[in-house]
Protein backbone atom coordinates (compact mmCIF):
# COMPACT_ATOMS: atom_id res chain seq x y z
CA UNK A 1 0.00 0.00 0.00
CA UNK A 2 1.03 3.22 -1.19
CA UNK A 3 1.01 6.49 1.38
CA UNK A 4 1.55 9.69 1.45
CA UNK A 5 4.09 11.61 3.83
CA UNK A 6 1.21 13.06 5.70
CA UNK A 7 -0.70 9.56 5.67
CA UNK A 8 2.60 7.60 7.01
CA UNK A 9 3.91 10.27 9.51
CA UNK A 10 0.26 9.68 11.11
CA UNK A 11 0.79 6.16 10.79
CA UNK A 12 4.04 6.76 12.66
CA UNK A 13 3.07 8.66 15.55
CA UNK A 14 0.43 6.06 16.30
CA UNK A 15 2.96 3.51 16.61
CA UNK A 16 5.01 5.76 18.50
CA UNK A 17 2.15 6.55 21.14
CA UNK A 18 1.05 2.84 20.94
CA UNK A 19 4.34 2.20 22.41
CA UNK A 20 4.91 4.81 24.99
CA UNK A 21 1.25 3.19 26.19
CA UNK A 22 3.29 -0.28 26.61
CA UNK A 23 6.80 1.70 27.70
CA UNK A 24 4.85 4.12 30.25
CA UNK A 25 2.18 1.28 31.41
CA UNK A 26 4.77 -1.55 32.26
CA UNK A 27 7.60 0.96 33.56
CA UNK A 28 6.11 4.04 34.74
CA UNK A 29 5.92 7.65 33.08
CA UNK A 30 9.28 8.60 35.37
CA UNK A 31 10.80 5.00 34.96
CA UNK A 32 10.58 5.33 31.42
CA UNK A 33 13.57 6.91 29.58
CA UNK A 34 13.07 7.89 25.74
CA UNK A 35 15.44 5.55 24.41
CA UNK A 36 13.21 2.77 26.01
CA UNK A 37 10.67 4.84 24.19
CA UNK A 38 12.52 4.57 21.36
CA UNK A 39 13.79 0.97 21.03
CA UNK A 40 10.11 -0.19 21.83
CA UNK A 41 9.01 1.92 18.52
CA UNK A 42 11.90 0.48 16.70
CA UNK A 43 12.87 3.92 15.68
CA UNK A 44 16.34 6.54 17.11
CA UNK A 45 15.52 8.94 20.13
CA UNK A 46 16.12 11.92 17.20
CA UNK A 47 13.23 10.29 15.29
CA UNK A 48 11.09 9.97 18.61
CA UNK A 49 11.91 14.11 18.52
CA UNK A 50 10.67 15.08 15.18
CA UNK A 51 7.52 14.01 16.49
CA UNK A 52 7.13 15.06 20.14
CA UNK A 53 9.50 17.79 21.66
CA UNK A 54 9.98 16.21 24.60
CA UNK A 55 8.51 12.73 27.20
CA UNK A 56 6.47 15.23 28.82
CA UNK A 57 5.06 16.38 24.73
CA UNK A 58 4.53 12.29 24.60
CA UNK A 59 2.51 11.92 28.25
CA UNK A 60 0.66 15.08 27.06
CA UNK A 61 -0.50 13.82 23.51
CA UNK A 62 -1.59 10.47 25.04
CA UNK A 63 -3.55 11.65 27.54
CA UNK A 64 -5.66 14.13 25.37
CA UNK A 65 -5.68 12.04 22.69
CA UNK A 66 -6.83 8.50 24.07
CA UNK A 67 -8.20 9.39 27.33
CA UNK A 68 -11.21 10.24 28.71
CA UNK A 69 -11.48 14.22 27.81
CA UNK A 70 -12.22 13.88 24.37
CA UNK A 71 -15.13 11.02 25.14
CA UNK A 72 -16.14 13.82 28.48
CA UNK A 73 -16.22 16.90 26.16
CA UNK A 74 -17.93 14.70 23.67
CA UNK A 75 -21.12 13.25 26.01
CA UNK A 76 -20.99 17.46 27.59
CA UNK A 77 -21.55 19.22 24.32
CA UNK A 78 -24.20 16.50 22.97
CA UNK A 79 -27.90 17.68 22.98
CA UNK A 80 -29.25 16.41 26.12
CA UNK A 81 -32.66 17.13 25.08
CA UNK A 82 -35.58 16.57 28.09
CA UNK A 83 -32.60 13.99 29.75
CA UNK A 84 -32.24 14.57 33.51
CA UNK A 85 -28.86 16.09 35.30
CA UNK A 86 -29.54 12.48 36.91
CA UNK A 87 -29.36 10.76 33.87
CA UNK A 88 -26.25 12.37 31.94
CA UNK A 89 -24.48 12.45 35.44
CA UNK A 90 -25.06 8.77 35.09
CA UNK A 91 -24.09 8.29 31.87
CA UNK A 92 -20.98 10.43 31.77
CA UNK A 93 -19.62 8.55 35.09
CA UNK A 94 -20.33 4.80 33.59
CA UNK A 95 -18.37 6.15 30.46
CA UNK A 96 -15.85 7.46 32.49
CA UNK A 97 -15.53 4.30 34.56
CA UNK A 98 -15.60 1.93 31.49
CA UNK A 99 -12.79 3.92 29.78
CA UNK A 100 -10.78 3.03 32.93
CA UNK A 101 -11.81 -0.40 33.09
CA UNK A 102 -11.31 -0.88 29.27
CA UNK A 103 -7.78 0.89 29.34
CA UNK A 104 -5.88 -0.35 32.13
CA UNK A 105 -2.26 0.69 30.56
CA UNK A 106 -4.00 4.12 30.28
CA UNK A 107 -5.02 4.05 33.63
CA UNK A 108 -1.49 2.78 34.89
CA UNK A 109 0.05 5.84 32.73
CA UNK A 110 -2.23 8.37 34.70
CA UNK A 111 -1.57 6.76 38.08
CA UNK A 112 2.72 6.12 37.48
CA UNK A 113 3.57 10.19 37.80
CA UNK A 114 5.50 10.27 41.12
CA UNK A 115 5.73 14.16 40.33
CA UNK A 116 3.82 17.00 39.34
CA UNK A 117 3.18 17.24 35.63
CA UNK A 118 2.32 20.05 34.30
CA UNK A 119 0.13 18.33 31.26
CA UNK A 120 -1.43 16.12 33.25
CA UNK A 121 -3.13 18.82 35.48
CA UNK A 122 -3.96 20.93 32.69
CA UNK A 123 -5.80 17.66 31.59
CA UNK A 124 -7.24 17.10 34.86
CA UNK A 125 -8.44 20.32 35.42
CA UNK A 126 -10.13 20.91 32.35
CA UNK A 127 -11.95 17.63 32.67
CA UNK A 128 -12.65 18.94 35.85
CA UNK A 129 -14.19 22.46 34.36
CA UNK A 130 -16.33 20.88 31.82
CA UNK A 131 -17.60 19.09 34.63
CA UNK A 132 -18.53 21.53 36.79
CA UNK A 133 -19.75 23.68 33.93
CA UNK A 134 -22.18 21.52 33.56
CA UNK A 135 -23.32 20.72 36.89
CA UNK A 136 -23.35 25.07 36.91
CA UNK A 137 -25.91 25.19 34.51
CA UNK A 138 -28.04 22.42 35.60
CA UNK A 139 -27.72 24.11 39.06
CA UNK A 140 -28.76 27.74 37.63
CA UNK A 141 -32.03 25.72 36.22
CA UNK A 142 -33.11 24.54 39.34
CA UNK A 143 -32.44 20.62 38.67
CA UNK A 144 -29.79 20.50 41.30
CA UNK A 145 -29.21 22.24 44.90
CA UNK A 146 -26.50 25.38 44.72
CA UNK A 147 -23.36 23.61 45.74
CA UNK A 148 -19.47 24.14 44.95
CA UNK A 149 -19.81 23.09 41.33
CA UNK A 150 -16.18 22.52 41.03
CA UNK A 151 -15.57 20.59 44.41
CA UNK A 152 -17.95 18.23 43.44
CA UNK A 153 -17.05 17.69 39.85
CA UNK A 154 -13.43 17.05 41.56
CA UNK A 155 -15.15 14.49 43.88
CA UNK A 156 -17.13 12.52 41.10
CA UNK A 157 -14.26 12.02 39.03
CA UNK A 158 -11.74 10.88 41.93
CA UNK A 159 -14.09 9.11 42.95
CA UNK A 160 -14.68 7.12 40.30
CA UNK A 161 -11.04 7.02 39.37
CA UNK A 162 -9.72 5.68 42.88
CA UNK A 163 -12.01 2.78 43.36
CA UNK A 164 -11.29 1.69 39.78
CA UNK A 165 -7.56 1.60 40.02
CA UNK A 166 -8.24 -0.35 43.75
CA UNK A 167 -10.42 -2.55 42.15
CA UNK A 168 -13.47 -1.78 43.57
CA UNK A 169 -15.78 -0.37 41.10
CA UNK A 170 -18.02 2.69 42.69
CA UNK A 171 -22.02 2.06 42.62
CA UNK A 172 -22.28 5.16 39.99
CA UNK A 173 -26.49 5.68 40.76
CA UNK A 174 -25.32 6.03 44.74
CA UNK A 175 -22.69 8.38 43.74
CA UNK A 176 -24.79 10.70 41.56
CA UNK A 177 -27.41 10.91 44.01
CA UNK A 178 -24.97 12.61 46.43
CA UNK A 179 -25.90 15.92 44.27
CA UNK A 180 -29.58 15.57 44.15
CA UNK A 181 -32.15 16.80 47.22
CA UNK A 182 -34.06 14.42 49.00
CA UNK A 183 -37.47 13.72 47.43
CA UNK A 184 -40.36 14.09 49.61
């Protein structure tokens, strides 16, 4: 099969962030040098360059590109229609929890920083924003009690995260409910 440049340097960087995936998954994002990187892409550390400026440029791209934000902003900017807060809370937490149980090198990437990283917050905290942007607006229409929007989007996705990576899967309805007044 004939390709184009543009058609086999995309080729290439998939390969390159299918192995940092493997690389970062079995030896940690900070155990992980770039000629590991490297040799498990079968290319040189300079080629590894032309493609991502640095390990941190690597961590970065995989994270936004194959986690969870583009499948959050995604299931956020869809037309929820007459669907509850209830009901997309739901829905955005199961997806959310099945990307993590469906990815476990992904979720071993997120987990293996030992150190802050400055991509990896950015990440976090805009997952974190669309979030509580949400949970703003259902609170402004009078679906859910006022409450610290942004605490609480921090909780839900934590929450969820934690328990996978121990194991112990989170009852997602009981979770969502947490945001909700008592009926009656």
């Amino acid at each position: 099969m004939v390709r184009t440049r543009r058609e086999q340097a995309e080729w290439r960087r998939e390969q390159l962030l299918d192995a940092a995936l493997k690389v970062f998954a079995d030896k940690g994002v900070d155990g992980a040098s770039v000629k590991d990187l490297a040799e498990a892409a079968g290319v040189t550390p300079g080629l590894l360059y032309r493609y991502f400026d640095s390990k941190e440029a690597l961590v970065q791209a995989l994270l936004a590109e194959r986690g969870f934000l583009p499948r959050l902003r995604e299931l956020l900017t869809a037309d929820h229609g007459s669907r509850t807060a209830r009901q997309v809370l739901a829905e955005l937490l199961a997806a959310f929890d099945g990307l993590l149980a469906d990815n476990a090198d992904l979720m071993a990437v997120f987990f293996s920083t030992t150190r802050a990283r400055p991509a990896l917050a950015e990440l976090m905290a805009e997952g974190q924003r669309l979030v509580g942007d949400f949970l703003a607006t259902r609170v402004a229409a009078g679906e859910l009690r006022p409450h610290d929007v942004a605490t609480a989007a921090k909780t839900l996705l934590a929450t969820v995260a934690v328990n996978r990576r121990m194991g112990a899967p989170v009852d997602i309805d009981r979770l969502v409910e947490l945001l909700f007044p008592e009926e009656g």
